[in-house]
Every structure is written in C-alpha cells, then in structure tokens.
C-alpha atoms as a PDB file:
ATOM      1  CA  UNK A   1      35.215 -10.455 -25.628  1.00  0.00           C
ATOM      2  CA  UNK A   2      31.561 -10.582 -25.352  1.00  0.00           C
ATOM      3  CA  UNK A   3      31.297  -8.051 -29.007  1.00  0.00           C
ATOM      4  CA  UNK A   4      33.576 -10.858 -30.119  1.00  0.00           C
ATOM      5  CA  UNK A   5      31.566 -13.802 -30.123  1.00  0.00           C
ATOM      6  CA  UNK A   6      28.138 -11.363 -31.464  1.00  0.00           C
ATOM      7  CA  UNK A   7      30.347 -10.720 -34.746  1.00  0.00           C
ATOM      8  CA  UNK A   8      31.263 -13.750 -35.528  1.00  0.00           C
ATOM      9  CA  UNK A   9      27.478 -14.864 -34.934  1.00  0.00           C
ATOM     10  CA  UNK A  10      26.618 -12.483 -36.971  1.00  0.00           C
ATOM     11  CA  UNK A  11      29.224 -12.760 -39.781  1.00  0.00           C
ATOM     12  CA  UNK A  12      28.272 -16.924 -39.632  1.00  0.00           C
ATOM     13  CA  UNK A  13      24.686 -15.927 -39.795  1.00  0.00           C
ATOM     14  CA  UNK A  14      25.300 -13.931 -42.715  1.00  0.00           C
ATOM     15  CA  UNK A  15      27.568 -16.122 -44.666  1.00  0.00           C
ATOM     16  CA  UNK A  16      24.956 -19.132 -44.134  1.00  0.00           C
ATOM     17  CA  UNK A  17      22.284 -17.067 -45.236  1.00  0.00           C
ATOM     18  CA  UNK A  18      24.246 -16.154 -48.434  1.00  0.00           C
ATOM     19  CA  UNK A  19      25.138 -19.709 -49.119  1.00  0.00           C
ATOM     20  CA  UNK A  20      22.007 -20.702 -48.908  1.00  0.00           C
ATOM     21  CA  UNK A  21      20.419 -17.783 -51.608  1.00  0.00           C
ATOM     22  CA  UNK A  22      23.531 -18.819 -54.034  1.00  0.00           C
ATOM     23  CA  UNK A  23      22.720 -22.873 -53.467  1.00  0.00           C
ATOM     24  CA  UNK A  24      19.135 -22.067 -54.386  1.00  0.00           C
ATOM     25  CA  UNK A  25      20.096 -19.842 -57.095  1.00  0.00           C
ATOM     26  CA  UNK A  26      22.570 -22.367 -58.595  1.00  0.00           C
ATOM     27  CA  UNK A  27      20.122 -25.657 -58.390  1.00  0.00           C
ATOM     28  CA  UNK A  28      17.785 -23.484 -60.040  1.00  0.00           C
ATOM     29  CA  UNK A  29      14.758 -23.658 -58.240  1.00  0.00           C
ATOM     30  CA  UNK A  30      13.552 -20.342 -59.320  1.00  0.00           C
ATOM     31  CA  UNK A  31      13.238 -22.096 -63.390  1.00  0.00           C
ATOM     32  CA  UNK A  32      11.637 -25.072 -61.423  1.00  0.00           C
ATOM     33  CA  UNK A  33       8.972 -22.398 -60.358  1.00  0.00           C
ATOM     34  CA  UNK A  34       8.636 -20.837 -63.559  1.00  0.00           C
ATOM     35  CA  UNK A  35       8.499 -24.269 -65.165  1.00  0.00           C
ATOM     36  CA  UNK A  36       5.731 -25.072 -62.729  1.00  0.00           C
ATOM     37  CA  UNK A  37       3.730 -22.885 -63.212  1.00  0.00           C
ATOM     38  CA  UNK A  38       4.259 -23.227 -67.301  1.00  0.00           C
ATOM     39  CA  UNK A  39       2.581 -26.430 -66.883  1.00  0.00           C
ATOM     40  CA  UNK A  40      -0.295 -25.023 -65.245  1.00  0.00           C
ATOM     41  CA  UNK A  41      -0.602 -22.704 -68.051  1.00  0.00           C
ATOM     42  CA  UNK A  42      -0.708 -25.545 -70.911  1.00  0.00           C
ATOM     43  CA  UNK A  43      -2.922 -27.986 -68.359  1.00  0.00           C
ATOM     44  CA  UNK A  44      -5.179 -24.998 -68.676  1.00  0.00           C
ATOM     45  CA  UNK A  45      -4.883 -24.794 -72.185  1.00  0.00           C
ATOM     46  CA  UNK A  46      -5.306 -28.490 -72.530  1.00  0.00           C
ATOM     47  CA  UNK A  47      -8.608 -28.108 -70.706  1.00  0.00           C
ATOM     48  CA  UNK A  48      -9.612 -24.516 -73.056  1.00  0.00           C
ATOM     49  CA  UNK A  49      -9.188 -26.904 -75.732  1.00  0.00           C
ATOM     50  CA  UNK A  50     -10.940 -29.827 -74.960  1.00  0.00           C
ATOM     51  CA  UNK A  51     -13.934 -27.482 -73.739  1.00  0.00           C
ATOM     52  CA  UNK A  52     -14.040 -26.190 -76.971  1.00  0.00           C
ATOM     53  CA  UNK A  53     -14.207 -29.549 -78.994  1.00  0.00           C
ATOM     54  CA  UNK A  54     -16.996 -30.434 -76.722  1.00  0.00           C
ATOM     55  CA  UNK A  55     -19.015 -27.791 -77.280  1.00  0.00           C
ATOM     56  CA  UNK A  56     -19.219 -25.486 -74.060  1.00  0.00           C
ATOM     57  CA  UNK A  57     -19.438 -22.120 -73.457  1.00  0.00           C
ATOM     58  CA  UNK A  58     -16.171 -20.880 -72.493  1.00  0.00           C
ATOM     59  CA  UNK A  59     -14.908 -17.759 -70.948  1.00  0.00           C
ATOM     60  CA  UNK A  60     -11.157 -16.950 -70.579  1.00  0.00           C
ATOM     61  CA  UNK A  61     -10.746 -15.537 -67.442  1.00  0.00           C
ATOM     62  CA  UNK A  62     -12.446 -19.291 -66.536  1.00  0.00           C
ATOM     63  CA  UNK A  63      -8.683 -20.804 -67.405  1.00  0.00           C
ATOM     64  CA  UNK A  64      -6.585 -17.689 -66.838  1.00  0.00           C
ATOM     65  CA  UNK A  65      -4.942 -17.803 -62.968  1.00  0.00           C
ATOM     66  CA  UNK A  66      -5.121 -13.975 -61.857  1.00  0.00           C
ATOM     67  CA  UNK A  67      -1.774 -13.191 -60.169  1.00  0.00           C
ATOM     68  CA  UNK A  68      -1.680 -12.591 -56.442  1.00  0.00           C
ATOM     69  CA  UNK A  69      -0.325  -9.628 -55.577  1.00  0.00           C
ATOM     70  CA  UNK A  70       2.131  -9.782 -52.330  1.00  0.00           C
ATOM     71  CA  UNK A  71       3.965  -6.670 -51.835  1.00  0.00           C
ATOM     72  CA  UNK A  72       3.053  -5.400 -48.608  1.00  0.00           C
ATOM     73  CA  UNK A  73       5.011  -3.150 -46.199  1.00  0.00           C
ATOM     74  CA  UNK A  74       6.623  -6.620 -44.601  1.00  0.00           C
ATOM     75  CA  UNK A  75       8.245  -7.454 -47.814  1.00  0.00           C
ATOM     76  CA  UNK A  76       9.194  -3.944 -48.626  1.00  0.00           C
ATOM     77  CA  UNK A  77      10.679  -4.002 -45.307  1.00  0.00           C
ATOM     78  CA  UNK A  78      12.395  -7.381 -46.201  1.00  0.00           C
ATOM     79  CA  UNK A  79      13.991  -6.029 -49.453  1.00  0.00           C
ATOM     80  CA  UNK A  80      15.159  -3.003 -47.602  1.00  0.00           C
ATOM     81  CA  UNK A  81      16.644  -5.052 -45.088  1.00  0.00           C
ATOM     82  CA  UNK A  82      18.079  -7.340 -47.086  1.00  0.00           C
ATOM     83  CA  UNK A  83      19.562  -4.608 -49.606  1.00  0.00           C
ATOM     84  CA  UNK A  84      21.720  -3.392 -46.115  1.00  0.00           C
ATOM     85  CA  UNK A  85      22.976  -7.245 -45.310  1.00  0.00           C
ATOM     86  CA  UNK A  86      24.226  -6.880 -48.910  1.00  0.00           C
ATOM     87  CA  UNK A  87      26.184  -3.698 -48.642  1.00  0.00           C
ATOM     88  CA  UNK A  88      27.542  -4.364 -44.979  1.00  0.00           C
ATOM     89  CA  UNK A  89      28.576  -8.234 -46.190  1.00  0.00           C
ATOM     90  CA  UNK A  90      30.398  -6.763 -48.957  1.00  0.00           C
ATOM     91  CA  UNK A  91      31.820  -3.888 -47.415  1.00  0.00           C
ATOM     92  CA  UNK A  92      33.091  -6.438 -44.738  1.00  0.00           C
ATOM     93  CA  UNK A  93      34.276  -8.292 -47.270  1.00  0.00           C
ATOM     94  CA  UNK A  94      36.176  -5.656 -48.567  1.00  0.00           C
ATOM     95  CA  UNK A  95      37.586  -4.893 -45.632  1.00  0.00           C
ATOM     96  CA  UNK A  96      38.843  -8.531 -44.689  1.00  0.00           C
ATOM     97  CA  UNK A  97      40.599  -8.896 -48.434  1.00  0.00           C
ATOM     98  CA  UNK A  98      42.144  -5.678 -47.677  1.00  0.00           C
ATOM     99  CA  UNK A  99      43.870  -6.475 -44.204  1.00  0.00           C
ATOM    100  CA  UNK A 100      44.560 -10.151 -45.856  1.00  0.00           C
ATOM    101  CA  UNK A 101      46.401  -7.976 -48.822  1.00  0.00           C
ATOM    102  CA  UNK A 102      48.180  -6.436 -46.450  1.00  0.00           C
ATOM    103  CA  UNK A 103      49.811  -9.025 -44.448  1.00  0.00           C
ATOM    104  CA  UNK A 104      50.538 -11.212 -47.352  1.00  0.00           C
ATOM    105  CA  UNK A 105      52.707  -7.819 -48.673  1.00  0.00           C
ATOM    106  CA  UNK A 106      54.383  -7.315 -45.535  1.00  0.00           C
END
C-alpha cells in the first residue's frame, strides 16, 4: 500500500512538472527572453550611436554584454537528470496506453 501512494506522488510530481515546462513553452516565455534581451542589444546600439554623433571615443566591447557562462557540474547533473524523468515518463506512458489498449480490446 505504502509503494502505492510513493507512485502516484511521484507520477503527480512528474506530470505537474511536465505541465508546467509545456505551459511555459506554449506562452512563450523563452521568445519573451530572447526579445528581452534584443532590446538590450538595440538600447545599446541606440547609445553606440548617439556616442558617436557626440563625438566620444568609443570602444565596442564598452556596449557589447559578454555572455555568462553557466554550465557547471549542477546543471550537467540537472540535464542528466532530467533526460531520465523523460525516458521513465514516457516509457510509463507507454506502458499505461498499452494496458488501456488492452482492456478496451477485451
């Protein structure tokens, strides 16, 4: 009884978790982002421009943002992990549509 009730944490856990990643994904919050931080880019080249009409010395890397770089062994570790929630939720998946298959055919 007790394995029971962990599964079906764990399967809700999972399915919220997916929801959640496909919500994001379809109110597309990850163009927001990259539309962000376009507008940084031509606020920057608003400011390269007006710098150069008055006169001042300009470098580049003055208006270029340098890109922060934040793989690390935790977000490896993340990806990894998350690559094995994806293969177990669909091979569950599979599994469920399977047994469902089979009781609609019998």
């Amino acid at each position: 009884m007790k394995g029971k009730n962990v599964f079906r944490i764990v399967a809700l856990t999972l399915i919220i978790f997916y929801s959640a990643l496909y919500i994001a994904q379809a109110t597309g919050y990850y163009e927001y982002t990259n539309h962000k931080t376009n507008t940084l880019t031509e606020k920057a080249k608003q400011q390269f421009e007006a710098d150069v009409k008055a006169g001042k010395k300009v470098q580049a890397s003055d208006y270029l943002k340098e890109k922060t770089d934040y793989n690390n062994q935790l977000s490896k570790g993340g990806v990894v992990i998350s690559n094995l929630i994806g293969k177990a939720f669909d091979s569950v998946m599979k599994l469920v549509f399977k047994e469902v298959s089979k009781a609609v055919s019998n």
